[in-house]
Protein backbone atom coordinates (compact mmCIF):
# COMPACT_ATOMS: atom_id res chain seq x y z
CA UNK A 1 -18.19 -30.56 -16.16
CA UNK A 2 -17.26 -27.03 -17.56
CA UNK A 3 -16.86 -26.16 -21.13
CA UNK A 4 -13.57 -26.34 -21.69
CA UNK A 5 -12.14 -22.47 -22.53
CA UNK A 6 -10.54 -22.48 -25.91
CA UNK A 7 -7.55 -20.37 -26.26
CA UNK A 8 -6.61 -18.32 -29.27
CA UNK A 9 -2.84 -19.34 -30.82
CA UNK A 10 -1.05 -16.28 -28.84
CA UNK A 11 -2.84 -17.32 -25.67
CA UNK A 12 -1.58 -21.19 -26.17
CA UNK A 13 1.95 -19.03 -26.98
CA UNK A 14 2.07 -17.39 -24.18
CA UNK A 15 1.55 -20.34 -21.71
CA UNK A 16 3.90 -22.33 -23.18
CA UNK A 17 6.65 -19.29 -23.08
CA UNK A 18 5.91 -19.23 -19.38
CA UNK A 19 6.07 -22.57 -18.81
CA UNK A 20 9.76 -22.51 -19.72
CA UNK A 21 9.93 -20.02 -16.81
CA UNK A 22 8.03 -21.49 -13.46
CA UNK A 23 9.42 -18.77 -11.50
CA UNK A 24 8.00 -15.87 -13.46
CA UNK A 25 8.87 -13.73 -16.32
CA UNK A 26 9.56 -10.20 -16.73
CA UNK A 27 6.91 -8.04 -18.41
CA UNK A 28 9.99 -7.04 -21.21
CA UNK A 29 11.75 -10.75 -21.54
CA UNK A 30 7.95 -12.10 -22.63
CA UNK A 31 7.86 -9.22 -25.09
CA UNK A 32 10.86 -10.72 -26.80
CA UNK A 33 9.60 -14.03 -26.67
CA UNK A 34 6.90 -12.74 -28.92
CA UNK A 35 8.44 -11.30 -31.63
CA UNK A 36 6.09 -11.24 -34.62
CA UNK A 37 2.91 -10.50 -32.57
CA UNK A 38 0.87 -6.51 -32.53
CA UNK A 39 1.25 -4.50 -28.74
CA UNK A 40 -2.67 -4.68 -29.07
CA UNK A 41 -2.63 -8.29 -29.95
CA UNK A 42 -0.56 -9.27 -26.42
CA UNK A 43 -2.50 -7.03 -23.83
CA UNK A 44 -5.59 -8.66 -25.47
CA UNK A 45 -4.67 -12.27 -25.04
CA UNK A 46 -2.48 -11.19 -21.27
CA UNK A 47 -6.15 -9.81 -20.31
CA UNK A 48 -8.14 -12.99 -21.42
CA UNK A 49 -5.62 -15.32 -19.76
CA UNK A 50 -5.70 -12.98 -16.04
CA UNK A 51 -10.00 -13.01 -16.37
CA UNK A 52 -9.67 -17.01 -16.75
CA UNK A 53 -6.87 -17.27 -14.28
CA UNK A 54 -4.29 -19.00 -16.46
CA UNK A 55 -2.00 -16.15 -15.37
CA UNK A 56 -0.86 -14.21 -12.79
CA UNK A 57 1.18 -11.04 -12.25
CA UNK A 58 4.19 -10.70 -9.98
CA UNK A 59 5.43 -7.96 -8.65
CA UNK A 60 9.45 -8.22 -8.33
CA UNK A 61 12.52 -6.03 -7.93
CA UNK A 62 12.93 -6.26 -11.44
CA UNK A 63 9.16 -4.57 -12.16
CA UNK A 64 6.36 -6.13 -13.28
CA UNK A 65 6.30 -9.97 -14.24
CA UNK A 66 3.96 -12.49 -15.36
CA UNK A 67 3.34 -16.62 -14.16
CA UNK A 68 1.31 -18.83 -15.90
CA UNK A 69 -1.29 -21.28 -13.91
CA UNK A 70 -2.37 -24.62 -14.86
CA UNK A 71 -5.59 -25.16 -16.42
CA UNK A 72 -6.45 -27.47 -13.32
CA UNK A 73 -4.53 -24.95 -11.02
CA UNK A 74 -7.29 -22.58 -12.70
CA UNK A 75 -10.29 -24.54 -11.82
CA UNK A 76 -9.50 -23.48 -8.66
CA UNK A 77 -10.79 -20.12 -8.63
CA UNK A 78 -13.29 -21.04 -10.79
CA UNK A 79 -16.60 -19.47 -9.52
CA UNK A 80 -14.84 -16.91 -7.11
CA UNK A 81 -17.20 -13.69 -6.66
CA UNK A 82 -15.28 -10.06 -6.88
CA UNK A 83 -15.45 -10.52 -2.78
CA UNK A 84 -13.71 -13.53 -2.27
CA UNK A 85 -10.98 -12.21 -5.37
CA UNK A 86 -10.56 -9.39 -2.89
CA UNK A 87 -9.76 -11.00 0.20
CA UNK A 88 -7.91 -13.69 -1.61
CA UNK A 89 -5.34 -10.57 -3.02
CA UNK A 90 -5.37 -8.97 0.94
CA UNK A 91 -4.17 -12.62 1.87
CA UNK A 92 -1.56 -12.61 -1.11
CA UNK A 93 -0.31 -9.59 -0.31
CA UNK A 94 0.72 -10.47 3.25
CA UNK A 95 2.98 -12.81 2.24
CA UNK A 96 4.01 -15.06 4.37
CA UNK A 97 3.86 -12.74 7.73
CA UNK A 98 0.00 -13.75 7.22
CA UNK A 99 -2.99 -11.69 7.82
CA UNK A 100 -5.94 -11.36 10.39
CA UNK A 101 -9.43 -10.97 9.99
CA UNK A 102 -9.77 -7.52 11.15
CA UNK A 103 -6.95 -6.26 9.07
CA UNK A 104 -8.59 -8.37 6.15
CA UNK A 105 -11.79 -6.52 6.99
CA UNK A 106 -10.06 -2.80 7.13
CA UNK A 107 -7.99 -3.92 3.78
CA UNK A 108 -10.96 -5.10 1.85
CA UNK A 109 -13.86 -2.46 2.75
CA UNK A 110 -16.01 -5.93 3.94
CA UNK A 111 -16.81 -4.92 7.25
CA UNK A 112 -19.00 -8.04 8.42
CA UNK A 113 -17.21 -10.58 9.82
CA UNK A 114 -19.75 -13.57 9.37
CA UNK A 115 -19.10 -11.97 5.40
CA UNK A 116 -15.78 -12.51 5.84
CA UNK A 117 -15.23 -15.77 7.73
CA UNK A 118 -17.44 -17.56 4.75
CA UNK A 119 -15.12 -15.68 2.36
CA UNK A 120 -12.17 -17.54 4.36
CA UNK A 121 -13.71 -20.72 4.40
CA UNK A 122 -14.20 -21.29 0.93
CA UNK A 123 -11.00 -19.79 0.23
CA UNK A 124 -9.55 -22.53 2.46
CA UNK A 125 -11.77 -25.66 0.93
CA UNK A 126 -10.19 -24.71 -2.19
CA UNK A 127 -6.92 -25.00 -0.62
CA UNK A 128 -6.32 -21.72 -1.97
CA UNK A 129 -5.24 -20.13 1.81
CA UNK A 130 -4.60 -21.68 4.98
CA UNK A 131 -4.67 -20.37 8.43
CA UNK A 132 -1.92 -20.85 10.67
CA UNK A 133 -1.06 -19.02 14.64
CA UNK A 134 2.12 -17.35 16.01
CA UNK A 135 3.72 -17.34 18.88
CA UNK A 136 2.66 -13.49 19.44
CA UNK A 137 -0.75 -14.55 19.42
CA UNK A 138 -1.62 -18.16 19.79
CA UNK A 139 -5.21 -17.77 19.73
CA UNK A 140 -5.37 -15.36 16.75
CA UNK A 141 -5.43 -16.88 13.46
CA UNK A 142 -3.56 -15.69 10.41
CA UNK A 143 -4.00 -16.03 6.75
CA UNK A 144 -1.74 -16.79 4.44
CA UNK A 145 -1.72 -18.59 0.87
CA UNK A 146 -1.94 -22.53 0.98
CA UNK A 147 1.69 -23.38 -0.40
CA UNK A 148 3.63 -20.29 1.97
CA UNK A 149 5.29 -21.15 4.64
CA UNK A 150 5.30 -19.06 7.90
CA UNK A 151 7.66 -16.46 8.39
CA UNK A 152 10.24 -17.61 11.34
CA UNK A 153 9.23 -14.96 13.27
CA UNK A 154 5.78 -16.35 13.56
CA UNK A 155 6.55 -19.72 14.57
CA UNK A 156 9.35 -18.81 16.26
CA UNK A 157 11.84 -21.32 14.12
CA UNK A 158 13.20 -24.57 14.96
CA UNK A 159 13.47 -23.21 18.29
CA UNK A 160 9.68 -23.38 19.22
CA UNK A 161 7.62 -26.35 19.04
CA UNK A 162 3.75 -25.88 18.94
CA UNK A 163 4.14 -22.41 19.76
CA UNK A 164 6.23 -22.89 22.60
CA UNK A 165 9.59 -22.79 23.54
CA UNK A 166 11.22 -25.61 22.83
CA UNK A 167 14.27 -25.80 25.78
CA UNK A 168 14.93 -29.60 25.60
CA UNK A 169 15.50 -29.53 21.91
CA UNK A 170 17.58 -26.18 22.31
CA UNK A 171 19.70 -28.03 25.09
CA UNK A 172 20.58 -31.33 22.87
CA UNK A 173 21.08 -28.92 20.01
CA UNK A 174 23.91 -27.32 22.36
CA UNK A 175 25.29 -30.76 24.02
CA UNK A 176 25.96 -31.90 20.19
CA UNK A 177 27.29 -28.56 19.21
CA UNK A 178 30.08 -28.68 22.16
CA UNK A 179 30.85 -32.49 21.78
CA UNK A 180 31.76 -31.36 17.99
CA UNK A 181 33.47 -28.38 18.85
CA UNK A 182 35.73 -30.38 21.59
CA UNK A 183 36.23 -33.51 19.17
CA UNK A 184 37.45 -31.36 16.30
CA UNK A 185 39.17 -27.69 17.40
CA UNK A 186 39.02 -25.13 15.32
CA UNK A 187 35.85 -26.43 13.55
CA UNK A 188 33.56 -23.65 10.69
CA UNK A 189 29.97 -23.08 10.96
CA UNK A 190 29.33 -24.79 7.99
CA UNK A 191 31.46 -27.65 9.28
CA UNK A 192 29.23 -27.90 12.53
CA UNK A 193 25.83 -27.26 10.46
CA UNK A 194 26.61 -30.39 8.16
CA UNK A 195 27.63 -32.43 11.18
CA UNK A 196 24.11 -31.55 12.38
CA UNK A 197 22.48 -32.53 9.72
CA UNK A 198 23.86 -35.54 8.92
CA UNK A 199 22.48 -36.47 12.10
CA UNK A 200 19.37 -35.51 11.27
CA UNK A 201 18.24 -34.56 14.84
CA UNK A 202 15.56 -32.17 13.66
CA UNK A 203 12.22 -32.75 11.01
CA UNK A 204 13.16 -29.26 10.61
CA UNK A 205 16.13 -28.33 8.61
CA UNK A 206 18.43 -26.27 11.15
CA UNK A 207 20.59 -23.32 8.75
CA UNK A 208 23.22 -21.42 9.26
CA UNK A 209 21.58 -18.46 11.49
CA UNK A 210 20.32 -21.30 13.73
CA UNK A 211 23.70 -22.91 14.71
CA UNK A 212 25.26 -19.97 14.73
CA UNK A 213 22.37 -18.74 17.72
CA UNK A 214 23.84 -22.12 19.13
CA UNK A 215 27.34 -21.30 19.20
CA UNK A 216 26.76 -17.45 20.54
CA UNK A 217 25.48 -18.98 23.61
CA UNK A 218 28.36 -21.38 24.11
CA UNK A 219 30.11 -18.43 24.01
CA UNK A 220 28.23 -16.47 26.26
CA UNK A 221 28.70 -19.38 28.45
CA UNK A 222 32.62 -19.32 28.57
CA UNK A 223 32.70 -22.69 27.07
CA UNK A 224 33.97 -22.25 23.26
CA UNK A 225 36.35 -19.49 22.15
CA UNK A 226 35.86 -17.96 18.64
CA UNK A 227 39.14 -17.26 16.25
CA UNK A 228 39.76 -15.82 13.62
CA UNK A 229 41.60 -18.15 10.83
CA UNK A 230 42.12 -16.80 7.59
CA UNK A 231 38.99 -13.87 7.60
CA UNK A 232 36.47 -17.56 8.80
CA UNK A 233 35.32 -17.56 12.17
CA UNK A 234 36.65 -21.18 13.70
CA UNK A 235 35.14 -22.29 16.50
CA UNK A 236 37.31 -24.68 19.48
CA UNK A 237 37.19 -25.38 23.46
CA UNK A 238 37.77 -22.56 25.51
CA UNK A 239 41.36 -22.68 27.35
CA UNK A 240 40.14 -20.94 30.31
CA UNK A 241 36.64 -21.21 31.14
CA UNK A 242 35.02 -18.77 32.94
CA UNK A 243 32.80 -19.80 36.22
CA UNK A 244 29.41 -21.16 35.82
CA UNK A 245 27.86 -18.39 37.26
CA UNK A 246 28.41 -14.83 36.45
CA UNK A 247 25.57 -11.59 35.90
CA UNK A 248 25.28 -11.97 32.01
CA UNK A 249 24.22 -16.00 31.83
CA UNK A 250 22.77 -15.94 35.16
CA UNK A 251 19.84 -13.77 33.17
CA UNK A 252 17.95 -15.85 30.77
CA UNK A 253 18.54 -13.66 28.01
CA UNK A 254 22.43 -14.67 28.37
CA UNK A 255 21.43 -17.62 26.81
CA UNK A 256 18.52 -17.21 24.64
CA UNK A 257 19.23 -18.60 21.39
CA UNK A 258 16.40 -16.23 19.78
CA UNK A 259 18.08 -13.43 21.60
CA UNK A 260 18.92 -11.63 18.15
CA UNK A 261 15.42 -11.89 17.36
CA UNK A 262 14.27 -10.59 20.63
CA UNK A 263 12.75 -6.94 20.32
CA UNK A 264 10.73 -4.57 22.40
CA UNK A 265 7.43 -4.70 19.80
CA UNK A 266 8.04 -8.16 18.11
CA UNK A 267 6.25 -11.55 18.49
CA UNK A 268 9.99 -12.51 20.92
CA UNK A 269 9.83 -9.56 23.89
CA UNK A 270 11.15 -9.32 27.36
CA UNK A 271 7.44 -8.39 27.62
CA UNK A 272 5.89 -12.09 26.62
CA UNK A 273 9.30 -14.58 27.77
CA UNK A 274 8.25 -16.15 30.05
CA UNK A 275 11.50 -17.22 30.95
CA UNK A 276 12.40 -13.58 31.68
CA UNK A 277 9.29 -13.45 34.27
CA UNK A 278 10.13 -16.18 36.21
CA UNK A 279 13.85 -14.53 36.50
CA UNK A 280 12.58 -11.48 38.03
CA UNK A 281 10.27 -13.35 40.53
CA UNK A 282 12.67 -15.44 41.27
């Protein structure tokens, strides 16, 4: 095992300032928390701690901020070469859109792939990154930090299911949805979202934008109304429903609940819905 790295008295300071503060702390607030210690004396011991990764710097709204990291967090990146640092910052930077290889390549300067793909690899025995795909482009993998998860845009949401479209779910989602909206008129969004999770029909937790995707296309439909109560949207049966069939929700995009994610360029286009194709050959 590794020589344990001894830390100087501000360095042990620091860490345990920081601890107080798992989210991060702004360059200025750990300043205060300092008081009695030299401007030389701090960038010294912040520069030891970031070469033995016990810290790490955020960038935030606020400006510039600092997180500590576990000593066995540390051990982690123990060993890493200036490459694999680089690639590992390309991947941080991404967020959790993720990355792909040749972007990681035209980011980093590495321009060999095999390079590059044992870069990834060790990155991801470390469980420092993880690869995951989108719907955009199931076969291309993306690269993201281990504890991220996906952006909803790349795995579509609670809507999708492996990628794909998930259209049974979608349907029960909208079957419980009405049966609420008919048993109790006038019902919120939040009332309908709790209802739905109470029942705890999804793994995945459905929010507030999901239900309310839900209750557009009931709308679309003809078979809720939406009224206004008090500046809150309230939700109950329609009175006079309007027939099943009509040129809005006889296209599929009537009653897409993704519709308001649906864009020209983005990873949900009239260009890759399949649903959409089979509407025009039809």
């Amino acid at each position: 095992m590794a020589p344990k790295t001894e830390l100087s008295p501000l360095e042990e300071r620091i860490l345990k300032v920081l601890r107080g503060h798992p989210e991060g702390l702004a360059d200025e607030d750990l300043n205060e928390k300092l008081e009695g210690t030299t401007s030389e004396g701090r960038v010294e011991a912040i520069n030891k701690l970031l070469s033995i990764h016990r810290l790490s710097i955020l960038q935030t709204s606020a400006g510039l901020a600092y997180k500590g990291i576990e000593a066995d967090e540390a051990l982690r990146f123990k060993g890493l070469t200036q490459d694999d640092h680089l690639v590992y910052q390309a991947i941080k930077d991404a967020g959790n859109k993720g990355i792909w290889t040749k972007e990681l390549r035209y980011k980093t300067g590495l321009q060999q792939q095999q390079q590059v793909t044992k870069i990834l690899k060790n990155l991801e025995q470390r469980s420092l990154v993880k690869s995951v795909k989108g719907i955009m482009h199931a076969s291309r993998k993306l690269y993201m930090l281990y504890e991220l998860q996906p952006a909803k845009e790349l795995t579509g949401g609670a809507w999708y299911n492996k990628n794909n479209f998930d259209k049974e779910f979608v349907d029960v989602i909208q079957r419980l949805t009405y049966k609420f909206i008919q048993d109790f008129p006038e019902s919120s969004l939040d009332e309908i979202v709790n209802f739905l999770q109470e029942k705890q029909v999804s793994t995945e937790v459905l929010d507030a934008k999901d239900i309310a995707s839900i209750v557009r296309t009931l709308d679309f439909e003809g078979k809720i109304e939406i009224v206004d109560r008090d500046d809150v949207d309230v939700f109950r049966p329609a009175l006079l429903a309007i027939p099943e069939t009509n040129p809005f929700t006889s296209v599929p995009c009537g009653v897409c609940p993704v519709i308001s994610e649906c864009t020209p360029s983005g990873p949900i286009s009239p260009a890759t819905c399949v649903y959409f194709q089979k509407w025009l050959e039809f």
